[in-house]
Protein backbone atom coordinates (compact mmCIF):
# COMPACT_ATOMS: atom_id res chain seq x y z
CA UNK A 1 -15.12 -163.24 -1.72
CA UNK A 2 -12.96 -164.20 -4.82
CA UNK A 3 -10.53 -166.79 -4.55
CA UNK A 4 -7.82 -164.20 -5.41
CA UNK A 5 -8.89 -162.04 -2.62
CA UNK A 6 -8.41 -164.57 0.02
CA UNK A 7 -4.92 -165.51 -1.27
CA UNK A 8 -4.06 -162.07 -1.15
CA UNK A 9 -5.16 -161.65 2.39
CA UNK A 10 -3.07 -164.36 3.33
CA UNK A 11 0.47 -163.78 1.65
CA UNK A 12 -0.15 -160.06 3.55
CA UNK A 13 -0.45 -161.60 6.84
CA UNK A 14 2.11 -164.20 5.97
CA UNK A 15 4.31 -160.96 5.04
CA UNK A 16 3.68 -158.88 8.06
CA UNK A 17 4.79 -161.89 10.32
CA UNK A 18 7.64 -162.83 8.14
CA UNK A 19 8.58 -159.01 8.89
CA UNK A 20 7.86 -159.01 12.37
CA UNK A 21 10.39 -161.95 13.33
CA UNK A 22 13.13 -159.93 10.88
CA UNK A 23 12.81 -157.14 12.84
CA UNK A 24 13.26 -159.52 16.34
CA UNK A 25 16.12 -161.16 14.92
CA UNK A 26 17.52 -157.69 14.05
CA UNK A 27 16.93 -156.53 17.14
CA UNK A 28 18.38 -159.53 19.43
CA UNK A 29 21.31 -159.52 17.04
CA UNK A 30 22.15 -155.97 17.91
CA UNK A 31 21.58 -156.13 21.41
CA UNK A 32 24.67 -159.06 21.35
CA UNK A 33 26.90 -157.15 19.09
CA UNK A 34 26.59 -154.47 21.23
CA UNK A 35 27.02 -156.62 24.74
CA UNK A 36 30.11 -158.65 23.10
CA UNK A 37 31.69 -155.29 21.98
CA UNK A 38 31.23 -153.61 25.70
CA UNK A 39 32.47 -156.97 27.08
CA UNK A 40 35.57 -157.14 25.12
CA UNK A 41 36.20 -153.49 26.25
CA UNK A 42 38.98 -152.80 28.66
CA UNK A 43 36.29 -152.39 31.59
CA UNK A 44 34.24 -155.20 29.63
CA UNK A 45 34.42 -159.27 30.94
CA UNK A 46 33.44 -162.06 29.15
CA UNK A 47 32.15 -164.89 31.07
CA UNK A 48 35.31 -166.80 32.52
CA UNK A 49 38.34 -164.34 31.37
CA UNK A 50 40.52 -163.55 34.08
CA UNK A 51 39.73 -160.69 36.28
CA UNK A 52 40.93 -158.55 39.66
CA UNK A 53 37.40 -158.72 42.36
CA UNK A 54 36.90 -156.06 43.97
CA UNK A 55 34.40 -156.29 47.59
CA UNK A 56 32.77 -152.74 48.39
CA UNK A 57 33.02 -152.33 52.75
CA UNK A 58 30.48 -149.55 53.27
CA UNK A 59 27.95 -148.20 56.35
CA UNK A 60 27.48 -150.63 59.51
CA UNK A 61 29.05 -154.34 59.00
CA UNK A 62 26.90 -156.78 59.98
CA UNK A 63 26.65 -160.48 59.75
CA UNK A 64 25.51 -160.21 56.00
CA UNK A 65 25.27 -163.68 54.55
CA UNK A 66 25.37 -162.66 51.31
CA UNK A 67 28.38 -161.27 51.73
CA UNK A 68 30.15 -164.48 53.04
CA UNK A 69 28.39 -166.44 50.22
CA UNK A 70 29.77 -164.06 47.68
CA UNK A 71 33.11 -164.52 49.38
CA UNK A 72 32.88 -168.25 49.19
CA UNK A 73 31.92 -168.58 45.25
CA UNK A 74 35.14 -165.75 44.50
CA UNK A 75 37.36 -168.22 46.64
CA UNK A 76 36.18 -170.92 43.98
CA UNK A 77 36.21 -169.01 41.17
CA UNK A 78 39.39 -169.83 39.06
CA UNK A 79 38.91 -166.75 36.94
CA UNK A 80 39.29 -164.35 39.80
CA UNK A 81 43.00 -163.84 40.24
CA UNK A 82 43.07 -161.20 43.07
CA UNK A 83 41.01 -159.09 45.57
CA UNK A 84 40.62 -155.70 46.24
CA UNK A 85 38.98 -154.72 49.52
CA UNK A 86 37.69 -151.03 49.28
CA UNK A 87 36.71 -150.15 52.85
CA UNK A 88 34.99 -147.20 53.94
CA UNK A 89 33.21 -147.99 57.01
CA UNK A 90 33.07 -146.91 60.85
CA UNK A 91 32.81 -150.22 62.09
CA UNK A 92 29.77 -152.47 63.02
CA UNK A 93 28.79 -155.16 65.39
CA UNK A 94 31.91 -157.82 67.09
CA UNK A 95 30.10 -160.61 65.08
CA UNK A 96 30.12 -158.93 61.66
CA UNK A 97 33.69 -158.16 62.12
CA UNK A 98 34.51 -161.03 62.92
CA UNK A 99 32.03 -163.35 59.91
CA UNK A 100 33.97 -160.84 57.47
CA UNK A 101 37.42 -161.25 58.96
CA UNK A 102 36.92 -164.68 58.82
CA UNK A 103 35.75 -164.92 55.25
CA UNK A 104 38.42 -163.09 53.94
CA UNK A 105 41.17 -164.76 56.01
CA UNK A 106 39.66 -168.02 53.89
CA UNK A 107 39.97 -166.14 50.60
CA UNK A 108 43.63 -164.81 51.33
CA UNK A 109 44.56 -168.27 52.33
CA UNK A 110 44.10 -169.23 48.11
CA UNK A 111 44.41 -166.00 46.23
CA UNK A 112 45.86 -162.23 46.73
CA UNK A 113 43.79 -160.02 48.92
CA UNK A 114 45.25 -156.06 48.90
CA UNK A 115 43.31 -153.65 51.65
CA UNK A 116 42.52 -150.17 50.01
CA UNK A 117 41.11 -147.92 52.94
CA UNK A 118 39.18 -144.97 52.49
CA UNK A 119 37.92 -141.74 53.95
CA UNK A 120 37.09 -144.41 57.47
CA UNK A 121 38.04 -147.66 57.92
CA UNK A 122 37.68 -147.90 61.92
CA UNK A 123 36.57 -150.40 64.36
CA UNK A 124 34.70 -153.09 62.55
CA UNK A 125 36.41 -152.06 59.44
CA UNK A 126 40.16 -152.11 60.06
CA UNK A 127 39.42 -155.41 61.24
CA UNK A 128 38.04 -156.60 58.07
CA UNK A 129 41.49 -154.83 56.71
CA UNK A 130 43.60 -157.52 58.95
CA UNK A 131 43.18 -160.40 56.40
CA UNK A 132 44.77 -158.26 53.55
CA UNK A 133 48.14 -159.11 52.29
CA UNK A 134 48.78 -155.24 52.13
CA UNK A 135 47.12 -152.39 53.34
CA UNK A 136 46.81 -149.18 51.81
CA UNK A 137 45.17 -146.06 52.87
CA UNK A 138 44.86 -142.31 52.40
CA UNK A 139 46.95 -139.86 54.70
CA UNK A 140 43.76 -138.46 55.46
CA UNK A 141 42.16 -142.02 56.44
CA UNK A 142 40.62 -142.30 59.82
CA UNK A 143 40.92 -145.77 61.32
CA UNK A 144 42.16 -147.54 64.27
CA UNK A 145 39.22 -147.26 67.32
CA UNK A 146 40.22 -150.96 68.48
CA UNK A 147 37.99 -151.50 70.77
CA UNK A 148 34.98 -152.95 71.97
CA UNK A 149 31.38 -150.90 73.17
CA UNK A 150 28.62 -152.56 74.43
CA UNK A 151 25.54 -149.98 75.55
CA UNK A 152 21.94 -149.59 76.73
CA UNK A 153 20.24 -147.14 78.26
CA UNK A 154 18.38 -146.60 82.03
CA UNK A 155 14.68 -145.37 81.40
CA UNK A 156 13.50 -146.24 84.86
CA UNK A 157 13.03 -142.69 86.10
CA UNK A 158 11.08 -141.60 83.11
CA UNK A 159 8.63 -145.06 83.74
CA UNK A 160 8.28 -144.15 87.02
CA UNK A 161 7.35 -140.52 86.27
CA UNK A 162 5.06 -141.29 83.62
CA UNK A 163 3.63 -143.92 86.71
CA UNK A 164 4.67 -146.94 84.87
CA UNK A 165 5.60 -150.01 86.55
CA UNK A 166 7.92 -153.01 85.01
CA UNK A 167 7.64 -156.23 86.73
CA UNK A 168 10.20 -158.49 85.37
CA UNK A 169 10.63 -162.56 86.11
CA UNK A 170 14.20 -163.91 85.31
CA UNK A 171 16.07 -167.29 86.03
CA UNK A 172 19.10 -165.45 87.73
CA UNK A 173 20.57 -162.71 88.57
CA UNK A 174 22.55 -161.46 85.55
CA UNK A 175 19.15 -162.62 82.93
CA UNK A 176 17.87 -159.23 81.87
CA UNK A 177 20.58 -157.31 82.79
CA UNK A 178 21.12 -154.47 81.06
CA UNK A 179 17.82 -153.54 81.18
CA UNK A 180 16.02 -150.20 80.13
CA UNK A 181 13.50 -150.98 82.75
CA UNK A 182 16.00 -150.74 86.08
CA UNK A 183 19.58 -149.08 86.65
CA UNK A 184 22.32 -151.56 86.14
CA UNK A 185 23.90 -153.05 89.56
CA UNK A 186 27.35 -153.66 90.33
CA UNK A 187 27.29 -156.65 89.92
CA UNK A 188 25.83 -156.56 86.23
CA UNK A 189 28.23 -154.33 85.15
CA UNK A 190 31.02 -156.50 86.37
CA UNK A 191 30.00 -159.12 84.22
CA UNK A 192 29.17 -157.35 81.26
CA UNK A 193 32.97 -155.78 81.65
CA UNK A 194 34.25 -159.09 81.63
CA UNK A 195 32.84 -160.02 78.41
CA UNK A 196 34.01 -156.88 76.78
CA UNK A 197 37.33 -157.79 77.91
CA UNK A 198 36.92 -160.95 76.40
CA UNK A 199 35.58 -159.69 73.32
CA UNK A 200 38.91 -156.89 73.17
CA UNK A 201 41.17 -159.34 74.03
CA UNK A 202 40.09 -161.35 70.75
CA UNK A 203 40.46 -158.13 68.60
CA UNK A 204 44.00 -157.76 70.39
CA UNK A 205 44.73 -161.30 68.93
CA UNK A 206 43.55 -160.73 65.33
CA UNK A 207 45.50 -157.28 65.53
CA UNK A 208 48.27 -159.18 66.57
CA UNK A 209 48.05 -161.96 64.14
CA UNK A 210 47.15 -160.27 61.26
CA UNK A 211 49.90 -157.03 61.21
CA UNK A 212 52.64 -159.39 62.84
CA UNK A 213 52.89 -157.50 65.84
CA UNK A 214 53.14 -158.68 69.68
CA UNK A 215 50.15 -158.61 71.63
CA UNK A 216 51.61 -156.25 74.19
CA UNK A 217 52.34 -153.98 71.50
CA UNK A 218 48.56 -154.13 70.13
CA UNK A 219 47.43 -153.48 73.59
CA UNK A 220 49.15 -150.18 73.95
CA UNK A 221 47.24 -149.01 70.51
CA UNK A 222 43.96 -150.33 70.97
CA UNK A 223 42.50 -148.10 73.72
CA UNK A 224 39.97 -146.83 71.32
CA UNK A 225 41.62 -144.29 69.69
CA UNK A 226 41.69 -143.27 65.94
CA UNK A 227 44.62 -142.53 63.72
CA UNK A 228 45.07 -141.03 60.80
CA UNK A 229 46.43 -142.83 57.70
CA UNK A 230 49.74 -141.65 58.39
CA UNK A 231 50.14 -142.11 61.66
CA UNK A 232 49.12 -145.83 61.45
CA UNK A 233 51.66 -146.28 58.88
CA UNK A 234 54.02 -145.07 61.20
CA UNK A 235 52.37 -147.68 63.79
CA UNK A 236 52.21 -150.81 62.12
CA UNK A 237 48.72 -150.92 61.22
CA UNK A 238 48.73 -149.86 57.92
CA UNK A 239 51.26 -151.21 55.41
CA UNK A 240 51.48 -148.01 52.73
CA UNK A 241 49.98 -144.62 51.96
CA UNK A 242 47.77 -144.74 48.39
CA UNK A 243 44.97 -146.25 46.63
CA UNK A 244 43.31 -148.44 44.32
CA UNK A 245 45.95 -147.59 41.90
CA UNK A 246 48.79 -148.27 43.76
CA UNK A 247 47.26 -151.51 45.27
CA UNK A 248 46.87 -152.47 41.86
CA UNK A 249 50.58 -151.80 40.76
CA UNK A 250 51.90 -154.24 44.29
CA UNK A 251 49.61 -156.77 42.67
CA UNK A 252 51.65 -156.97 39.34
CA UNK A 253 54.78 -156.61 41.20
CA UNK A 254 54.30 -158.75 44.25
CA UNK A 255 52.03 -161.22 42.31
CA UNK A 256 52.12 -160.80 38.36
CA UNK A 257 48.74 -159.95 38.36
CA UNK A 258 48.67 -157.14 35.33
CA UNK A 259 47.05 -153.77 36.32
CA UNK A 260 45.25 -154.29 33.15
CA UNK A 261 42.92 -156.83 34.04
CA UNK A 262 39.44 -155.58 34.16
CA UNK A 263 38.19 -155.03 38.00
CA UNK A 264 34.98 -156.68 38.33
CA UNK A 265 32.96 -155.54 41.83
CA UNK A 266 31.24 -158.49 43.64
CA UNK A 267 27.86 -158.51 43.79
CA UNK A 268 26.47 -158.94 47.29
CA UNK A 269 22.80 -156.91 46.47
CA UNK A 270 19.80 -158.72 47.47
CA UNK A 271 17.40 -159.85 44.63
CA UNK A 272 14.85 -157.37 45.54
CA UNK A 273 17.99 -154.40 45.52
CA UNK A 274 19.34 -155.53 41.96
CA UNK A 275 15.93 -156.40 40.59
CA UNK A 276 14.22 -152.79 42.09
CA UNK A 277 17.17 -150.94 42.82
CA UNK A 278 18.93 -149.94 45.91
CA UNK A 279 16.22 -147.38 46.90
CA UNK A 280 13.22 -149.28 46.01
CA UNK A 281 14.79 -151.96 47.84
CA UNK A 282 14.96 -149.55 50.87
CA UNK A 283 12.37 -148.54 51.08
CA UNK A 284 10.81 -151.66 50.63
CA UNK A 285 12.45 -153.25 53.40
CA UNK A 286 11.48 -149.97 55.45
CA UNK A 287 7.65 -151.57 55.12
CA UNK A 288 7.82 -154.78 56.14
CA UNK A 289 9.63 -153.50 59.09
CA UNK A 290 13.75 -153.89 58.90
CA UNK A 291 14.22 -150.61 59.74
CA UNK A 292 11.78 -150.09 62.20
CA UNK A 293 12.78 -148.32 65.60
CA UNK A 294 12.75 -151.32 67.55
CA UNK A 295 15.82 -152.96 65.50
CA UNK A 296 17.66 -149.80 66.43
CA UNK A 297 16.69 -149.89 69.84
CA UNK A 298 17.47 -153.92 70.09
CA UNK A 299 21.01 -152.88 68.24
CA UNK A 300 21.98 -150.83 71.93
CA UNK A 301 22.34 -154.33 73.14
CA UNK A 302 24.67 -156.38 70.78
CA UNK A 303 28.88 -155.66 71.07
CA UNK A 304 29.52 -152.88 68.77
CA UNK A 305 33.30 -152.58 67.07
C-alpha cells in the first residue's frame, strides 16, 4: 500500500478519536450545567449551603440503624439548620420508639426539631413526636394509643388435635412463657403484666417529660385510646393544628430559619433500596428471607407501642 494511503488511514482514525472524546467532553459538560442549574434551583442544594432536613416516619418503627446513623451525621452537619419530622405511622415495637425518641431528643438538644403529624401518628409514633420543639398535626390526625401490647397466641388445642406433642425443657418457671405450645398460667401472666407496666410507666415518663405535663395527668390519657388532632390539641399532646407549611413559618419566627431554604429529606434507604429501588429492594429482601412468616410470627412476642 502507498505511503499516502497509510497516512491517510491514520489521520482518519486519529480524527474519529479526536471526535469521539469532543463528543464526551460535550456530553459530561452538559450533564454539569444541567446538575449546577437544578442545584441552584429553589428545590436545588449545592453541597454545603444551608438547608431545613426533613426525616420521613412511615409503616412499623423499628430499631432501624440507619435511621439513628442518619440522625447522628444531621446532628453534625453544620449546614442543616432545622428538622422537620413528617410522621405518619401507627406505631411499632417499645424499642424502636424508644432508639428514635432517643435519637431525636440528641438532635433537638443542638438544632430545631418541629413535629408535623399526619393522617396517624399513634403509639410508636407520637412518641417519636415527644422530642419535637412543636408539634403540629391535622384536625383529622389520629394519634394518642399510649400504651403498651405485648401478645402471643395458645395453639395447644390445635397440636393436640392434629396429635402433636411439644415437650419443652426450661431453666425456670417463667423461661418459655408465653408459649404457643401451652396456655399461659397465672403466674406467667403476672409477670408478663408487670413488665408491661414497666414498659407504660416509661412511656408515661417521656409523655410527661416531653409535653411538660405531670405524670398523673399523662396517666389519665394514656389508657390506649386515640384522639383526633383536635382533641389532643385541646389535651396537651399536640402543640398546633397545620402542616409542613405552617411548621415551616414557627421556624422563621421562633428560630430565623427562612421558609425559603430548600428542604432536603434524609436519606435512610439501604444501598440495595437506592441502588435497585424500593421495590426491587423488597422484593429482594423477600428472598433471602426478611419477610418470611416466621419474623411475623417471632414479632407476636416483642412489646408493641
Amino acid at each position: 500500500m502507498p505511503l499516502d494511503a497509510d497516512l491517510l488511514l491514520d489521520r482518519r482514525r486519529l480524527k474519529r478519536r479526536i471526535s469521539f472524546w469532543r463528543a464526551l467532553a460535550v456530553l459530561v459538560g452538559a450533564v454539569l450545567i444541567f446538575a449546577l442549574a437544578g442545584l441552584r434551583e429553589p428545590g436545588g442544594l449545592l453541597p454545603g449551603a444551608a438547608h431545613v432536613a426533613r426525616l420521613e416516619v412511615t409503616g412499623f418503627i423499628g430499631d432501624d440503624r440507619d435511621v439513628q446513623e442518619a440522625l447522628d451525621r444531621v446532628r453534625r452537619d453544620d449546614s442543616v439548620r432545622a428538622v422537620l419530622v413528617a410522621i405518619d405511622s401507627p406505631g411499632g415495637s417499645v424499642a424502636g420508639g424508644e432508639a428514635l425518641h432517643a435519637s431525636l431528643a440528641q438532635l433537638a438538644a443542638v438544632k430545631p426539631v418541629v413535629a408535623v403529624m399526619g393522617g396517624t401518628a399513634a403509639s410508636a409514633a407520637y412518641m417519636a413526636a415527644l422530642p419535637a420543639e412543636r408539634i403540629f398535626a391535622r384536625e383529622a390526625t389520629v394519634t394518642g394509643s399510649i400504651g403498651v401490647i405485648l401478645q402471643s397466641f395458645d395453639a395447644s388445642d390445635l397440636l393436640a388435635w392434629l396429635g402433636v406433642r411439644v415437650e419443652m425443657l426450661t431453666s425456670g418457671p417463667f423461661k418459655g412463657q408465653p408459649s404457643p405450645f401451652r396456655p399461659l398460667d397465672d403466674a406467667g401472666r403476672a409477670e408478663l403484666r408487670r413488665i408491661v407496666a414497666d414498659l407504660h410507666e416509661q412511656f408515661v415518663a417521656r409523655v410527661a417529660a416531653g409535653r411538660e405535663m405531670p405524670p398523673d395527668r399523662v396517666r389519665e390519657l394514656a389508657d390506649g385510646r386515640i384522639f383526633t388532632g383536635r382533641q389532643a390539641v385541646a389535651l396537651g399532646l399536640v402543640d398546633a393544628i397545620g402542616g409542613e407549611r405552617e411548621a415551616r413559618a414557627w421556624l422563621a419566627e421562633a428560630h430565623g430559619v427562612p421558609a425559603g431554604l430548600p428542604l432536603r429529606d434524609i436519606e435512610t434507604r439501604s444501598f440495595t433500596e437506592r441502588t435497585f429501588g424500593a421495590a426491587i429492594g423488597a422484593a429482594l429482601r423477600a428472598v433471602v428471607g426478611e419477610w418470611l412468616v416466621v419474623d411475623r410470627v417471632r414479632a407476636l412476642w416483642q412489646p408493641l407501642i
